[in-house]
C-alpha atoms as a PDB file:
ATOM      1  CA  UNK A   1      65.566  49.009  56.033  1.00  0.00           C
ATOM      2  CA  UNK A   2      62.800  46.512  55.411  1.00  0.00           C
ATOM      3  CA  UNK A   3      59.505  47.092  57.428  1.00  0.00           C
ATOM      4  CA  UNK A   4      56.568  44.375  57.961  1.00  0.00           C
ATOM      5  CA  UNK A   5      53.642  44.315  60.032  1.00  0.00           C
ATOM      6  CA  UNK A   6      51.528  41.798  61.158  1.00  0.00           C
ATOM      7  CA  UNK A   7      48.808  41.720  63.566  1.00  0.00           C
ATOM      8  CA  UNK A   8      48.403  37.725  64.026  1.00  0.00           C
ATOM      9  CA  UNK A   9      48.340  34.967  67.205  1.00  0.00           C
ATOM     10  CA  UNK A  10      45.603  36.729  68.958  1.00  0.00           C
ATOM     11  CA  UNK A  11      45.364  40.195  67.375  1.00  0.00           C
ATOM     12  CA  UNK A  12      49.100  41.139  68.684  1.00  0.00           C
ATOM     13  CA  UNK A  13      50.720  43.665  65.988  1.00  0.00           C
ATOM     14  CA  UNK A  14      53.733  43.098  65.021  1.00  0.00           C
ATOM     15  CA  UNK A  15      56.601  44.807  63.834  1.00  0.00           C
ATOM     16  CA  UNK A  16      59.567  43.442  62.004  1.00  0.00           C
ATOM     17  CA  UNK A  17      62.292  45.278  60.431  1.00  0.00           C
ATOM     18  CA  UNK A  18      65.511  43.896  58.859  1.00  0.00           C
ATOM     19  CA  UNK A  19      64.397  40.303  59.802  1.00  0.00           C
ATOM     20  CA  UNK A  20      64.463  41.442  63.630  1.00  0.00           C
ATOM     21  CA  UNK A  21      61.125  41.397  65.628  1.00  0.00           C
ATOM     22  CA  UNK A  22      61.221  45.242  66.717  1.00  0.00           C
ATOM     23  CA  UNK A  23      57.534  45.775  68.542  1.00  0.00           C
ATOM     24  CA  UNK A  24      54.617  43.169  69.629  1.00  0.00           C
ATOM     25  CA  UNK A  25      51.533  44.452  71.055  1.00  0.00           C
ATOM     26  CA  UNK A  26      49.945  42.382  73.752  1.00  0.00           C
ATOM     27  CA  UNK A  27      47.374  40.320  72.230  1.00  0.00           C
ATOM     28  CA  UNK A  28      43.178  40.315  72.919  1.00  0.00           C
ATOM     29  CA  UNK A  29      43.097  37.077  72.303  1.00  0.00           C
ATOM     30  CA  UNK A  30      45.019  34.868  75.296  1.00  0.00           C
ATOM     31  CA  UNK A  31      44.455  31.271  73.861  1.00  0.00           C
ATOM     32  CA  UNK A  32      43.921  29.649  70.545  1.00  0.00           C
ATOM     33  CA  UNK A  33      43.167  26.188  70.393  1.00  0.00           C
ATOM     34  CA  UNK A  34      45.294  25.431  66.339  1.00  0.00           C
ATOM     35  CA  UNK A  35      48.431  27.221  68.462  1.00  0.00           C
ATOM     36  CA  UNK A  36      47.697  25.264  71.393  1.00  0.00           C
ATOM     37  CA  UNK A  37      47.561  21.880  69.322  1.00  0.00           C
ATOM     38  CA  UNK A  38      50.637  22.388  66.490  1.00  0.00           C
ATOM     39  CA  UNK A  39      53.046  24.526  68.840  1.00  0.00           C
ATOM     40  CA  UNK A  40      52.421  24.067  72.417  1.00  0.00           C
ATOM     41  CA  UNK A  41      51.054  27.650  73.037  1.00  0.00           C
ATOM     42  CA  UNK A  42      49.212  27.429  76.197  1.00  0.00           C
ATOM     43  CA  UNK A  43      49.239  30.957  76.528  1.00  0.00           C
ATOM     44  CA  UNK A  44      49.351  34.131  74.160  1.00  0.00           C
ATOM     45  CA  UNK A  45      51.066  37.012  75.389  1.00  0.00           C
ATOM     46  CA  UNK A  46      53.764  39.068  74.593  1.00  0.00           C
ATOM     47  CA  UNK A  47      56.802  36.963  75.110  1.00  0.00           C
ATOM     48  CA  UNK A  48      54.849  33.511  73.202  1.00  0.00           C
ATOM     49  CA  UNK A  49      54.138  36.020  70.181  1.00  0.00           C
ATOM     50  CA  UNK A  50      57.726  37.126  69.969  1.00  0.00           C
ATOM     51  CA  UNK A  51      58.587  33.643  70.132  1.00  0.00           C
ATOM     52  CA  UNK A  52      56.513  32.191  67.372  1.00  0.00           C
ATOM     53  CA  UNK A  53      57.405  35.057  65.067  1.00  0.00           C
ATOM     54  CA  UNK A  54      60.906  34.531  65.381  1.00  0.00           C
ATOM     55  CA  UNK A  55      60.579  30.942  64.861  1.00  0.00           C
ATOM     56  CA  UNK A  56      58.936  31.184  61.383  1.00  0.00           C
ATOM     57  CA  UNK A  57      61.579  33.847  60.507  1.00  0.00           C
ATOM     58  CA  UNK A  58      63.727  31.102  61.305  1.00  0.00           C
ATOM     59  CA  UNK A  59      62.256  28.476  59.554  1.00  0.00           C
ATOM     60  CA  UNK A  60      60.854  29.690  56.351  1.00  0.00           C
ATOM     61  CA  UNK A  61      62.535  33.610  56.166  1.00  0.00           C
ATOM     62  CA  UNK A  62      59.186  34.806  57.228  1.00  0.00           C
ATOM     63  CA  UNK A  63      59.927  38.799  56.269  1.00  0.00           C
ATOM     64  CA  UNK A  64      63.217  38.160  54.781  1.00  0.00           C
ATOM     65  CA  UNK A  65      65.460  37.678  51.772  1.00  0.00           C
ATOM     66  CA  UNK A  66      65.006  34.094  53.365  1.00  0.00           C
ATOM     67  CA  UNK A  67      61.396  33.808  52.419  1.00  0.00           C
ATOM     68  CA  UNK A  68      60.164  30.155  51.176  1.00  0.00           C
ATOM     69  CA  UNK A  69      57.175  30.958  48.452  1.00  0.00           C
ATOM     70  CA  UNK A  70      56.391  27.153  48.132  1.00  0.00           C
ATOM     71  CA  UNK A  71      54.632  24.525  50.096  1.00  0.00           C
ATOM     72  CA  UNK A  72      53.612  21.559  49.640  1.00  0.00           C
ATOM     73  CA  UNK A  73      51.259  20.030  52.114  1.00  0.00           C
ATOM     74  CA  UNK A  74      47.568  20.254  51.635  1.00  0.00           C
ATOM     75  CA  UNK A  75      46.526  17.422  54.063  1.00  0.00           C
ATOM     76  CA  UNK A  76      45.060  20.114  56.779  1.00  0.00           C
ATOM     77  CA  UNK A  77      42.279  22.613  56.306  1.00  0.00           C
ATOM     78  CA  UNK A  78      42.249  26.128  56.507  1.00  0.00           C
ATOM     79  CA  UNK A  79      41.688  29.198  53.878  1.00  0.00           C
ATOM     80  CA  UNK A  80      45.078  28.606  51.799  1.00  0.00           C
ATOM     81  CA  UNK A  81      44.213  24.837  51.829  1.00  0.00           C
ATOM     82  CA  UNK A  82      41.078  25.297  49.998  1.00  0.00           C
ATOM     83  CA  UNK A  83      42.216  28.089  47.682  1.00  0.00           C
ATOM     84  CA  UNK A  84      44.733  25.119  46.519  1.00  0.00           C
ATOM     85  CA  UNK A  85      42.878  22.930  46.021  1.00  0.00           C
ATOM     86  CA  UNK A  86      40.322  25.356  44.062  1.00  0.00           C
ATOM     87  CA  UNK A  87      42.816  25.614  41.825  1.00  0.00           C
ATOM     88  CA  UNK A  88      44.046  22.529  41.438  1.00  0.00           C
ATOM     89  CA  UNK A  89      40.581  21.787  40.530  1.00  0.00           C
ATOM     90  CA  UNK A  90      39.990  24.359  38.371  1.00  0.00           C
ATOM     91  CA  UNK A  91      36.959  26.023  40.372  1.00  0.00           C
ATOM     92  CA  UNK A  92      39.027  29.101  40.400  1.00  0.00           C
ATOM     93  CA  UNK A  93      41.832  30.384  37.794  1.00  0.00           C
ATOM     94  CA  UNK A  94      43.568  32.729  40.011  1.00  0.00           C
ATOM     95  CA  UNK A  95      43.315  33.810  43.447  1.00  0.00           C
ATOM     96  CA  UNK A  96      44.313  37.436  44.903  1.00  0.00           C
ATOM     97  CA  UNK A  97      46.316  37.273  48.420  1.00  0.00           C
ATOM     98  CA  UNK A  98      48.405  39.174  50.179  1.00  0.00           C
ATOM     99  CA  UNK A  99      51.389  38.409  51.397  1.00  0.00           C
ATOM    100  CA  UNK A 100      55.180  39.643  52.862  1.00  0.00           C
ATOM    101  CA  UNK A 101      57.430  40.684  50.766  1.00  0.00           C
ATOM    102  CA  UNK A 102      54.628  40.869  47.760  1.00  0.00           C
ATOM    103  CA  UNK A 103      51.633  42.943  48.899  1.00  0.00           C
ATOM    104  CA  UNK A 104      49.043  42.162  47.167  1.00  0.00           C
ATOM    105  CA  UNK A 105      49.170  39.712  44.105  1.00  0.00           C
ATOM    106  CA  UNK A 106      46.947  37.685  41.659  1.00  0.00           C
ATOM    107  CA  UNK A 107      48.321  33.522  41.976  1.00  0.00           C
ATOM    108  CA  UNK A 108      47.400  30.736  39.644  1.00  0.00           C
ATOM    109  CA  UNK A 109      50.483  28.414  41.724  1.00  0.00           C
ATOM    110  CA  UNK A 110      48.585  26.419  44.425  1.00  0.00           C
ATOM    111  CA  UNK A 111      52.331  25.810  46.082  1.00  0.00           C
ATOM    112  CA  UNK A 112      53.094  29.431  46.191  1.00  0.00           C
ATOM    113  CA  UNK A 113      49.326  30.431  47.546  1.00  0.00           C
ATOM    114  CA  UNK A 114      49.752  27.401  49.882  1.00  0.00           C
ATOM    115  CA  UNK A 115      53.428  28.882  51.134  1.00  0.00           C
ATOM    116  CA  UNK A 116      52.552  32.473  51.341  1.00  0.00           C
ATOM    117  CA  UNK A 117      49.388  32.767  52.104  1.00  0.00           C
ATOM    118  CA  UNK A 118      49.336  29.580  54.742  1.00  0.00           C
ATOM    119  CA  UNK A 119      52.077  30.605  56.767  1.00  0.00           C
ATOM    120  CA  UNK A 120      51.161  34.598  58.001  1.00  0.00           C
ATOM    121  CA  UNK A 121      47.889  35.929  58.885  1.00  0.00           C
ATOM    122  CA  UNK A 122      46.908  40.125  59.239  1.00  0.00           C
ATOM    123  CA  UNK A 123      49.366  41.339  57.310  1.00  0.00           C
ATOM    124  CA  UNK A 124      49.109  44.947  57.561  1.00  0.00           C
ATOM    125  CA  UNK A 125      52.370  46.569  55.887  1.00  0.00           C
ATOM    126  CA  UNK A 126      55.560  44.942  53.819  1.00  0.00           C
ATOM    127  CA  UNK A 127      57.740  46.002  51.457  1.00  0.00           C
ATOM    128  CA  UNK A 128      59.432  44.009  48.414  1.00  0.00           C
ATOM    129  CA  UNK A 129      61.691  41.422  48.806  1.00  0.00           C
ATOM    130  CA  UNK A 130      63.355  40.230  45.658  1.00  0.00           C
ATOM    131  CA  UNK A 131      63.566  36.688  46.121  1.00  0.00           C
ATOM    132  CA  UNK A 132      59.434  36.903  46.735  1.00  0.00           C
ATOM    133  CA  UNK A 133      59.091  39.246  43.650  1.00  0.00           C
ATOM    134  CA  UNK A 134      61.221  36.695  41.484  1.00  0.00           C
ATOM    135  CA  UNK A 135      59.098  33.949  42.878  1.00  0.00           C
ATOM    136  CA  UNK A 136      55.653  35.407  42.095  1.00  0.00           C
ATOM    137  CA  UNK A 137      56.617  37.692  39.144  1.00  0.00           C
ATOM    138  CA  UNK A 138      56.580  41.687  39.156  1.00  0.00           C
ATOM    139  CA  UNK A 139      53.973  40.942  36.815  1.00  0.00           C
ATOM    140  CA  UNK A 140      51.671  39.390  39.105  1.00  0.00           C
ATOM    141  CA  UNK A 141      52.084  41.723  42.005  1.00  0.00           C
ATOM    142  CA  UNK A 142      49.685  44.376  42.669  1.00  0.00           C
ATOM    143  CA  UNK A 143      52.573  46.572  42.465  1.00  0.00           C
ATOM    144  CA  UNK A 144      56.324  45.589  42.425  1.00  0.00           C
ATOM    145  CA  UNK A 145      57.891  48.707  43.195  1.00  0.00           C
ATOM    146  CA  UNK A 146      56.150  48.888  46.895  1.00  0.00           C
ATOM    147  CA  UNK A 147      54.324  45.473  47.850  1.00  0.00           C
ATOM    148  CA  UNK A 148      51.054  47.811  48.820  1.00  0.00           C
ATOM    149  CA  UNK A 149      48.300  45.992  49.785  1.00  0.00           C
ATOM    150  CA  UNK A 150      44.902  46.582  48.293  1.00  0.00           C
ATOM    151  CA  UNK A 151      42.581  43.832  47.273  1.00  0.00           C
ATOM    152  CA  UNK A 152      39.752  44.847  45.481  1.00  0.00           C
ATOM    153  CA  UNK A 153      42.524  46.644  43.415  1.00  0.00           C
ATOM    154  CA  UNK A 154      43.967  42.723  42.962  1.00  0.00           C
ATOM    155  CA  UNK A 155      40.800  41.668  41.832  1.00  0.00           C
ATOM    156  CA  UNK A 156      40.665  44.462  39.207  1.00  0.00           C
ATOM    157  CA  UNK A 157      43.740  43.400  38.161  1.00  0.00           C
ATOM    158  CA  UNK A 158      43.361  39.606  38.414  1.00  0.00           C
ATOM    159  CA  UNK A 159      39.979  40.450  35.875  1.00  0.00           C
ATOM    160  CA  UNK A 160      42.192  42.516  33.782  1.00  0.00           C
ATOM    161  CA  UNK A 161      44.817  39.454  33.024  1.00  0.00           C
ATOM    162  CA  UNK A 162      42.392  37.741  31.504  1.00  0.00           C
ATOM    163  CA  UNK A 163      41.112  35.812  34.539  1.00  0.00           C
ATOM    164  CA  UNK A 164      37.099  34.507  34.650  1.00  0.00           C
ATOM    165  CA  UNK A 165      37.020  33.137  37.692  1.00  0.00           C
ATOM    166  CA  UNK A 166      38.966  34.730  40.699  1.00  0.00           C
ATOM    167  CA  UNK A 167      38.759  34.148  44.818  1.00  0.00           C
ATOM    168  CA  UNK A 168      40.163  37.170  47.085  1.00  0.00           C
ATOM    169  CA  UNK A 169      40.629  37.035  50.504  1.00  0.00           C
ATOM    170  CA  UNK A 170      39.616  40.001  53.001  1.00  0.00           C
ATOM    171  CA  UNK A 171      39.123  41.075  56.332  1.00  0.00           C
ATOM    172  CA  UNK A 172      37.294  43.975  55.173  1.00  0.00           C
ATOM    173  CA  UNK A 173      33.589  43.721  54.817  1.00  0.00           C
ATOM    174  CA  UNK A 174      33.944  47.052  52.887  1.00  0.00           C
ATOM    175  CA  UNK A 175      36.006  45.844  50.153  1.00  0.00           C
ATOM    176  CA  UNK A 176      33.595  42.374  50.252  1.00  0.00           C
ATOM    177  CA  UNK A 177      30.633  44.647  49.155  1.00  0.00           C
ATOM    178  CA  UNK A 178      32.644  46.792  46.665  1.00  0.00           C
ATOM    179  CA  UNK A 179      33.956  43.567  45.186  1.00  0.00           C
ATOM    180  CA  UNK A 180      30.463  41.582  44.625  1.00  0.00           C
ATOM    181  CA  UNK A 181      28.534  44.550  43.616  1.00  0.00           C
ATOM    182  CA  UNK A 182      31.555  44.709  40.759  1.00  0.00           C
ATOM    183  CA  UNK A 183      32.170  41.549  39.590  1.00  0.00           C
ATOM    184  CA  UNK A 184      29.032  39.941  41.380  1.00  0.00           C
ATOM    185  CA  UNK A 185      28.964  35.952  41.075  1.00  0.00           C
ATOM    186  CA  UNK A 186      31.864  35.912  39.031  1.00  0.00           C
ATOM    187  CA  UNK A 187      34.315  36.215  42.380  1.00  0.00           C
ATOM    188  CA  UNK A 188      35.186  33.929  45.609  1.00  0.00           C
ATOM    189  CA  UNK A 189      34.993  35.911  48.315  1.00  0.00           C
ATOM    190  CA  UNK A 190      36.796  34.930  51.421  1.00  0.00           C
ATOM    191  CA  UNK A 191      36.633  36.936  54.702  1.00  0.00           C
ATOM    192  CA  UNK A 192      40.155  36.515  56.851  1.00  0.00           C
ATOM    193  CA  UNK A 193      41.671  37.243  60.153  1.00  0.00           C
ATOM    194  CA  UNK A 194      37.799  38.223  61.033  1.00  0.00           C
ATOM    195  CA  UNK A 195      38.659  38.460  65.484  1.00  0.00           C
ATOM    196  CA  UNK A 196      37.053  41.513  66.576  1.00  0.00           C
ATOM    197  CA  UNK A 197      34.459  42.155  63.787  1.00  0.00           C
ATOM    198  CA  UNK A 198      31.641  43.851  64.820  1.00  0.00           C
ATOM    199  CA  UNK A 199      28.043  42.405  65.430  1.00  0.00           C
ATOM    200  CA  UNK A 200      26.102  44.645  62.523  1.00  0.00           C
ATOM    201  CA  UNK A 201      29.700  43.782  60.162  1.00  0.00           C
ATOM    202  CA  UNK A 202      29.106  39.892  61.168  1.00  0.00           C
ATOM    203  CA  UNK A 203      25.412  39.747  60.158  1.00  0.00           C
ATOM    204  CA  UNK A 204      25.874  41.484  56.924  1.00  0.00           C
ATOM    205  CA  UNK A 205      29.123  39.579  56.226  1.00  0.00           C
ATOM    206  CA  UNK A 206      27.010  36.337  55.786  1.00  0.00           C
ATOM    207  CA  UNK A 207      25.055  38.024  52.954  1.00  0.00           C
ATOM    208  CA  UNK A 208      28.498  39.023  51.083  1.00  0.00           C
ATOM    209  CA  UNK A 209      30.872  36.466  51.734  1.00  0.00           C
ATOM    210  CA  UNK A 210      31.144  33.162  50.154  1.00  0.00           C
ATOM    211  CA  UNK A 211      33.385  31.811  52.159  1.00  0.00           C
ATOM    212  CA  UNK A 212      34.546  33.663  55.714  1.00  0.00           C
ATOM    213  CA  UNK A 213      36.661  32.100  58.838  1.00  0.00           C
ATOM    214  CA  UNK A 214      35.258  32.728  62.634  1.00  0.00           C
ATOM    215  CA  UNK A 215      39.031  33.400  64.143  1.00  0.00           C
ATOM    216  CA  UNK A 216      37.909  34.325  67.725  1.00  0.00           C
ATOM    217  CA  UNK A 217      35.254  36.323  66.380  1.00  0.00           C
ATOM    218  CA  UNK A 218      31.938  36.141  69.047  1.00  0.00           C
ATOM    219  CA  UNK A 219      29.085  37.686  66.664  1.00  0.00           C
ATOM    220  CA  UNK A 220      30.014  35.595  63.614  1.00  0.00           C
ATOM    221  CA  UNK A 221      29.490  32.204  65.413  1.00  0.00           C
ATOM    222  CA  UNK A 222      25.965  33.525  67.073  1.00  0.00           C
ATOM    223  CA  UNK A 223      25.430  34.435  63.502  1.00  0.00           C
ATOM    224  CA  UNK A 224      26.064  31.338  62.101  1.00  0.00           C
ATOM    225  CA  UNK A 225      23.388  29.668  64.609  1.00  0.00           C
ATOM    226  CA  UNK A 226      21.085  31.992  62.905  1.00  0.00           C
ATOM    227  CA  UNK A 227      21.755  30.425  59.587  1.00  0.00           C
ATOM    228  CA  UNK A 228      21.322  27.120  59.928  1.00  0.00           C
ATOM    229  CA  UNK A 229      22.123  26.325  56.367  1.00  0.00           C
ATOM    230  CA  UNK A 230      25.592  27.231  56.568  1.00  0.00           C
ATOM    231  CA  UNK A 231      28.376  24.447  56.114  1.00  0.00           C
ATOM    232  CA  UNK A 232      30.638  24.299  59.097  1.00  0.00           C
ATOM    233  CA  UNK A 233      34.006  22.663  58.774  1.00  0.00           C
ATOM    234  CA  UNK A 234      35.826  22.630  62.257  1.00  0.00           C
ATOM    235  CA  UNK A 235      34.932  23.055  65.445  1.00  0.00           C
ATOM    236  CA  UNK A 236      38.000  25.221  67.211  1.00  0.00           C
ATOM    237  CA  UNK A 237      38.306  27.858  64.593  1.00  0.00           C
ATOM    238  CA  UNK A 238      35.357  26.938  62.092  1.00  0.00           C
ATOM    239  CA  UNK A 239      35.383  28.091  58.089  1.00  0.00           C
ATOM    240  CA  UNK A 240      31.945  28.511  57.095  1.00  0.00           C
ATOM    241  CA  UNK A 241      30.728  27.741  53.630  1.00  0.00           C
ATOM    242  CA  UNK A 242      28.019  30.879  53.176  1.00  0.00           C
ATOM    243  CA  UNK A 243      26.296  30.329  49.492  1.00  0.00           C
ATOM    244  CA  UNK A 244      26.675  27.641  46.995  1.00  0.00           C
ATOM    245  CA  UNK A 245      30.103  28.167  45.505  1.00  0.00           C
ATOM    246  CA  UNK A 246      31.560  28.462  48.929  1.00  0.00           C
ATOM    247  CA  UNK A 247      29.293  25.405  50.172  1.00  0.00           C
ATOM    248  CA  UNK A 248      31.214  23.229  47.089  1.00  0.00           C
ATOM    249  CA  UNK A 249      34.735  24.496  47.786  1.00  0.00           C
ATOM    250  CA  UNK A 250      34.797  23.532  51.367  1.00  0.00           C
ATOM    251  CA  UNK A 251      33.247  20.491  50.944  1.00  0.00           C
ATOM    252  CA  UNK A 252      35.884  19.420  48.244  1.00  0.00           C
ATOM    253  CA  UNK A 253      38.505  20.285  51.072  1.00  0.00           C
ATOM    254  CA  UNK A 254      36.814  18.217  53.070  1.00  0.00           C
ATOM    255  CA  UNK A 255      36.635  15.293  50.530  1.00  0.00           C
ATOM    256  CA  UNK A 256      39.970  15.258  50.055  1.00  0.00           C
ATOM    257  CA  UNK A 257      41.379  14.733  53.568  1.00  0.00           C
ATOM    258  CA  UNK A 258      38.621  12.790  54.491  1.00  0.00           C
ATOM    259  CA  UNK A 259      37.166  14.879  57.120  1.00  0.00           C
ATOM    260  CA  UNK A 260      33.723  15.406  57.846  1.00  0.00           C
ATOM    261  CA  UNK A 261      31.198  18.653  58.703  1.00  0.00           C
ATOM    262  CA  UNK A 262      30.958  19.978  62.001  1.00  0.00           C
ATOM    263  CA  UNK A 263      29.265  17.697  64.798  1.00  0.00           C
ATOM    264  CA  UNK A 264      27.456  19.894  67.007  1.00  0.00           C
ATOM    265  CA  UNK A 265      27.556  16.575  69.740  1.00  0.00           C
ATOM    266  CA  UNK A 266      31.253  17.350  69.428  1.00  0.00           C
ATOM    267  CA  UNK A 267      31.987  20.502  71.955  1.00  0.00           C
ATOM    268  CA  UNK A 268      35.811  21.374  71.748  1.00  0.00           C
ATOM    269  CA  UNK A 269      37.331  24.769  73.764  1.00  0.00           C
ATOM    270  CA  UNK A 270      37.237  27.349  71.193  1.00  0.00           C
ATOM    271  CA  UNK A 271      39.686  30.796  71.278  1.00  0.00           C
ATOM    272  CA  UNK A 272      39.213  32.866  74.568  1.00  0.00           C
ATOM    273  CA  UNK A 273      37.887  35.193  74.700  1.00  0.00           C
ATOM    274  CA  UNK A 274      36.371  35.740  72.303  1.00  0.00           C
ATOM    275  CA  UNK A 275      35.904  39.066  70.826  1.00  0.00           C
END
C-alpha cells in the first residue's frame, strides 16, 4: 500500500493511499483567492478539497506511479517559480524540496523542481514511487529506501555533494534557525505553507528567512507592515523578499514575467480567514 499526506487548499489534511483519496479534514481556511482565480473554487470545504485532489491525481499522477516530475512553465510566480529560475540563473546550484513519492531531495533540474515542487503544497508523509525515484535519482533523495522528509538533513546533504550555494524550503521556523546558524549566508532559506504560524514564530521568521510566503497567515502580513523594507510581490497571497539575497531572487522573478512590486493603492480580497 502506498500512503501520502498532505495538508494543502486551506490547511485540510489529506490522506491518499493507493492513488485513492482515503480522508480530508475540513479545512481552516474557507477561501483562497489563486484557487478562486485558476479553478473556480468559490468555496473550500470538504467536498471542493476532495475534488481538487483527485483532479491532480488525474492529471499529473499526483501520489502515483503516474507522477509527472517535469514542468515547463515559469510564466507565473510563486516559490517553485523562483527556485527555477535561481537556477537557471545560477544564483543557486541546488535546491532541497520535498516532494511525493521522493521525500526530501537535493535538485539542480529547474523542470523537475518546477513539476514537483509547484504542483503540492504541506506534504506531510509519502513513500517511494519508482518512476519519481528514477526521475530524481536515489542518489539525490534524502533517502531512497523511505522518501522521509527532513530538510535541514537535505541541506546537509545538498553541502555534502559538493554544492556552495543551496535554497531549502520550510515551514518550520525551527529548522530555519538550525539551518542559518549552520551554514549561515551560504543558504536560501524559504519559509512554505506558513497558514497558522504563530505571532512570536512570524516576527522572528523575518529575522531568519530570506525568502518566506504569507499563505493565509494573519501575523506575518502585520509583520510585514512593520518592516517596511521588505519586497512584496503579490497582493492575494504575497512572497516577501526578507534580506538581500531574497530581495534579488524575487525581483529577477519579477523581471522576467514582467510584473511589478506590490501596489499598496491596489486592495484585492486576500484568503479568509485568515489565521
Amino acid at each position: 500500500m502506498s500512503k501520502h499526506v498532505m495538508e494543502c487548499l486551506g490547511m485540510s489534511r489529506v490522506t491518499i493511499e493507493d492513488g485513492k483519496v482515503i480522508e480530508v479534514t475540513e479545512p481552516r481556511v474557507k477561501y483562497c483567492p489563486l484557487f478562486a482565480k485558476h479553478r473556480g473554487i468559490q468555496e473550500l470545504n470538504k467536498d471542493t478539497v476532495k475534488e481538487n485532489i483527485e483532479y491532480r491525481i488525474k492529471t499529473f499522477g499526483m501520489c502515483t506511479e503516474n507522477r509527472e516530475t517535469t514542468m515547463n512553465n515559469f510564466l507565473s510566480f510563486g516559490i517553485s517559480e523562483t527556485l527555477s529560475s535561481a537556477l537557471m540563473n545560477k544564483e543557486i546550484d541546488a535546491a532541497v524540496i520535498a516532494a511525493d513519492g521522493c521525500g526530501t531531495a537535493v535538485i539542480t533540474d529547474p523542470t523537475i523542481v518546477q513539476g514537483m515542487g509547484g504542483r503540492i503544497s504541506g506534504i506531510c508523509e509519502t513513500e517511494p514511487i519508482p518512476k519519481v525515484v528514477e526521475a530524481i535519482g536515489p542518489e539525490n533523495m534524502l533517502d531512497a529506501d523511505t522518501a522521509r522528509i527532513n530538510m535541514c538533513a537535505g541541506v546537509d546533504k545538498a553541502f555534502g555533494m559538493g554544492y556552495s550555494k543551496v535554497a531549502v524550503t520550510t515551514p518550520f521556523l525551527d529548522d530555519a534557525v538550525r539551518i542559518r546558524e549552520a551554514y549561515g549566508d551560504s543558504v536560501v532559506i524559504i519559509g512554505v505553507h506558513t497558514t497558522g504560524m504563530s505571532e512570536e514564530d512570524a516576527a522572528h521568521a523575518f529575522d531568519v528567512f530570506d525568502i518566506i510566503t504569507a499563505c493565509a497567515s494573519k501575523y506575518l502580513r502585520d509583520e510585514c507592515h512593520r518592516r517596511p523594507d521588505t519586497l512584496v510581490a503579490g497582493s492575494k497571497v504575497p512572497v516577501y523578499g526578507i534580506t538581500t539575497t531574497g530581495k534579488r531572487l524575487v525581483q529577477a522573478k519579477l523581471d522576467e514575467i514582467g510584473a511589478n512590486p506590490w501596489n499598496p493603492s491596489i486592495k484585492e480580497e486576500p484568503p479568509h480567514p485568515l489565521i
